[in-house]
Protein backbone atom coordinates (compact mmCIF):
# COMPACT_ATOMS: atom_id res chain seq x y z
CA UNK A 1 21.19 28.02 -27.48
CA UNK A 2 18.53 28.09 -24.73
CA UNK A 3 18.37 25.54 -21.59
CA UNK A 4 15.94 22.88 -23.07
CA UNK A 5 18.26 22.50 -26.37
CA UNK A 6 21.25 21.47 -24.06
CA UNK A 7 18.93 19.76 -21.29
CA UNK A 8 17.92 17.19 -24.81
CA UNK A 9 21.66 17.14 -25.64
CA UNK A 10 21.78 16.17 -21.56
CA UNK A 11 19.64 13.66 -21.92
CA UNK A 12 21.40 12.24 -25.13
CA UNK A 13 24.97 11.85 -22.84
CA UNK A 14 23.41 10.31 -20.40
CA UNK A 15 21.75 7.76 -23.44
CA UNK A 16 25.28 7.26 -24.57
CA UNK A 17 26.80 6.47 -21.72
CA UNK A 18 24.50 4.21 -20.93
CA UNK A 19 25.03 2.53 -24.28
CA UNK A 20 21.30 3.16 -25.53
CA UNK A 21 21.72 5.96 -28.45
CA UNK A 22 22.05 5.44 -32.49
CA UNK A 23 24.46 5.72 -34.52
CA UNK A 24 22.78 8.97 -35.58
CA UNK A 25 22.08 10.59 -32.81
CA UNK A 26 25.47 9.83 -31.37
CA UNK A 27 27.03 11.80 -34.35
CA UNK A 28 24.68 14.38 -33.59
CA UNK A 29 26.16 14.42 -30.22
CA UNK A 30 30.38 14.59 -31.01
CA UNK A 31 29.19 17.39 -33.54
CA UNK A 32 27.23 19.21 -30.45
CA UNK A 33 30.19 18.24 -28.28
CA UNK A 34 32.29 20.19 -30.44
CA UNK A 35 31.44 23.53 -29.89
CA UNK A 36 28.87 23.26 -26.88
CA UNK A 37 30.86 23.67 -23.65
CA UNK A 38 28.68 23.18 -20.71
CA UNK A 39 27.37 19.84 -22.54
CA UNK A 40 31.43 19.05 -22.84
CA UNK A 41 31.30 19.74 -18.82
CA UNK A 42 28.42 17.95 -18.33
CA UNK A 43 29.83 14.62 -20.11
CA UNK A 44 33.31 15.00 -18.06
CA UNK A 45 31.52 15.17 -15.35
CA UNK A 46 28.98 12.19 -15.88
CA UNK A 47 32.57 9.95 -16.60
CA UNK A 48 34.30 11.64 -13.61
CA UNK A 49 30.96 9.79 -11.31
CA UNK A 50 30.74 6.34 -13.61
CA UNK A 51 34.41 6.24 -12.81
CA UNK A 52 33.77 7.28 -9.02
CA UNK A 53 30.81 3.75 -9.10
CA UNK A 54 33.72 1.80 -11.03
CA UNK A 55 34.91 0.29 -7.61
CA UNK A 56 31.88 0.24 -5.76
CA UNK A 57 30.43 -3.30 -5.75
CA UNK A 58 28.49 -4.72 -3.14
CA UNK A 59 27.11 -8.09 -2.54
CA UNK A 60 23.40 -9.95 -2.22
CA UNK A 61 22.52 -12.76 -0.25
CA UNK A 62 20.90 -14.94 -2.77
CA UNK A 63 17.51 -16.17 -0.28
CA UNK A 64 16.83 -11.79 0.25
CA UNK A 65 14.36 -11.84 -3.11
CA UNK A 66 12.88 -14.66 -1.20
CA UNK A 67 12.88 -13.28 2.37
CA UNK A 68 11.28 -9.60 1.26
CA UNK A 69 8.45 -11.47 -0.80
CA UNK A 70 7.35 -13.88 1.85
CA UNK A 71 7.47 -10.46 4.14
CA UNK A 72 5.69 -8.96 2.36
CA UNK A 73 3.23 -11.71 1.78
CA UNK A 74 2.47 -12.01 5.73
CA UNK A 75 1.12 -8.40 6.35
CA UNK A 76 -1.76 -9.70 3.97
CA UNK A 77 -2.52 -13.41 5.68
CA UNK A 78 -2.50 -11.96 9.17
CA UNK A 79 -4.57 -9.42 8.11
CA UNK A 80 -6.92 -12.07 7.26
CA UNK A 81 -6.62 -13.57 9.76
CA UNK A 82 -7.19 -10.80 12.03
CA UNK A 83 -10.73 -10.08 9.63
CA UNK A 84 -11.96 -13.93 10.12
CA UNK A 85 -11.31 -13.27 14.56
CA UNK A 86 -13.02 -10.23 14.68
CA UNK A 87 -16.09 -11.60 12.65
CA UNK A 88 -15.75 -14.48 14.79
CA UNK A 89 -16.21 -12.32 17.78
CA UNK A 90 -18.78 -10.65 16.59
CA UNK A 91 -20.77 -13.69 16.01
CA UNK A 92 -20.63 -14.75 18.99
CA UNK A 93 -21.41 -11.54 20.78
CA UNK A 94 -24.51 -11.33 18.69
CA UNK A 95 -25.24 -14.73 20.17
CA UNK A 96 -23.95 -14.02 23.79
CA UNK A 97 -26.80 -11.46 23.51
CA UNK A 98 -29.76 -13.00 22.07
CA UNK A 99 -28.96 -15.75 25.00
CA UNK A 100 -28.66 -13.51 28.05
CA UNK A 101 -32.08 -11.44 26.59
CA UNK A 102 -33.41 -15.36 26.70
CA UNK A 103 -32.49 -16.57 30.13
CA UNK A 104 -31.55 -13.64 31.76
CA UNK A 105 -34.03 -11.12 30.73
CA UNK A 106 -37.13 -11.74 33.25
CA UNK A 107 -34.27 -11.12 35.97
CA UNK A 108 -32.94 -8.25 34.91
CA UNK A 109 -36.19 -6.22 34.54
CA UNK A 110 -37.06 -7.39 38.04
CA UNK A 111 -33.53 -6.12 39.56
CA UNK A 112 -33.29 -2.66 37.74
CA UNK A 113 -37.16 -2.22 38.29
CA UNK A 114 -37.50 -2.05 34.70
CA UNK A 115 -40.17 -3.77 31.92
CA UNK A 116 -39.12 -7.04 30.31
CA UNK A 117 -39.91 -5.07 27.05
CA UNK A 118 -37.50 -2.52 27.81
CA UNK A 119 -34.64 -4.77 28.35
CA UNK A 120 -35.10 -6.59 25.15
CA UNK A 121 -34.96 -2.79 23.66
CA UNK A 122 -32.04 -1.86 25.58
CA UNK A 123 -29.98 -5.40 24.35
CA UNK A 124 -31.24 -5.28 20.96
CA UNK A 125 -30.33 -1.74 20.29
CA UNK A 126 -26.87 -1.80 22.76
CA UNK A 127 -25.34 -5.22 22.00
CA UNK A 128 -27.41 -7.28 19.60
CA UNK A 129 -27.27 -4.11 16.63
CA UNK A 130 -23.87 -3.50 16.81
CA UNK A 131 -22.84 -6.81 16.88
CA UNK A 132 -23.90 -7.68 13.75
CA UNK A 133 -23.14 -4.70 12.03
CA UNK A 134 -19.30 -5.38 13.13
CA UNK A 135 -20.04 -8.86 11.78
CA UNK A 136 -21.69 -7.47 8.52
CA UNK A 137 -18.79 -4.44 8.20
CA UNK A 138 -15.49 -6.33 8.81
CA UNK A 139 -16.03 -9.01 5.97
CA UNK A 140 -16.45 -6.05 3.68
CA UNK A 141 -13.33 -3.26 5.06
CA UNK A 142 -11.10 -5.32 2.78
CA UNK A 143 -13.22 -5.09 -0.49
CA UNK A 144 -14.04 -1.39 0.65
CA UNK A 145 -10.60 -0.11 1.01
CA UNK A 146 -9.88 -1.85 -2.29
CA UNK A 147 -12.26 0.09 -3.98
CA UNK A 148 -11.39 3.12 -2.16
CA UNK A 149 -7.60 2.57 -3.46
CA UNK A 150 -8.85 2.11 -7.04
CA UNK A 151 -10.42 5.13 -6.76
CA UNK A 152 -7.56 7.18 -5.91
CA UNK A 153 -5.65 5.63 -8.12
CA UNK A 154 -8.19 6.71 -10.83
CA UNK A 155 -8.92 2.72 -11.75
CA UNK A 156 -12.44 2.89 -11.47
């Protein structure tokens, strides 16, 4: 008999014991049983560790299906919450921005020497353009590693 004969015969023990196998396929078994003895081994030694588990008991606090869901639930709303701040902050750098280039902008050229041009420049393309794409990119990380998931996972 070669390995994958008595690895099905395996699997059909474990079936039994279990209480999952026909009436069939369980006299297919006792006649297998018979004159197979590592199968024979196999099943003595599958009772010998169902025995072993007959006194182990343990018990579960009722509320724990409770307490893991809502844990698990809070990752996700702080998460959000965490999104909605960081657009928030992004907002109102973009605006923190535009309103220092406003007032601000005719005194800073004159104290660094510079063009009133060149500051506008320098705020648009240092705090005003990365502001916005923060608030434009952090809205969509959550649909983006979504899709990026799905992908793995071979969904899409």
């Amino acid at each position: 008999m070669n390995v994958d004969h008595h690895e099905s015969f395996q699997h059909m023990i474990d079936e039994s014991l279990a209480g999952g196998i026909s009436a069939a396929r369980e006299q297919s078994l006792r006649e297998h049983l018979d004159t197979c003895v590592p199968c024979q081994e196999y099943l003595s030694a599958s009772n010998k560790v169902i025995a072993g588990l007959g006194g182990f008991s343990f018990e579960v606090d009722p509320t724990l299906n409770a307490r893991v869901l809502s844990l698990l639930r809070r990752p996700a709303q702080s998460g959000r919450r965490r999104w909605a701040l960081i657009s928030a902050a992004a907002v109102v750098l973009t605006m923190g921005g535009s309103f220092v280039d406003l007032r601000f902008g005719d005194l800073i050229a004159s104290v660094f020497d510079i063009q009133r041009t060149q500051v506008q420049q320098g705020l648009v393309a240092f705090w005003i353009v990365p502001s916005l794409c923060v608030l434009l990119l952090f809205p969509l990380l959550p649909w983006l590693l979504k899709a990026g998931t799905h992908r793995e996972e071979g969904i899409l």
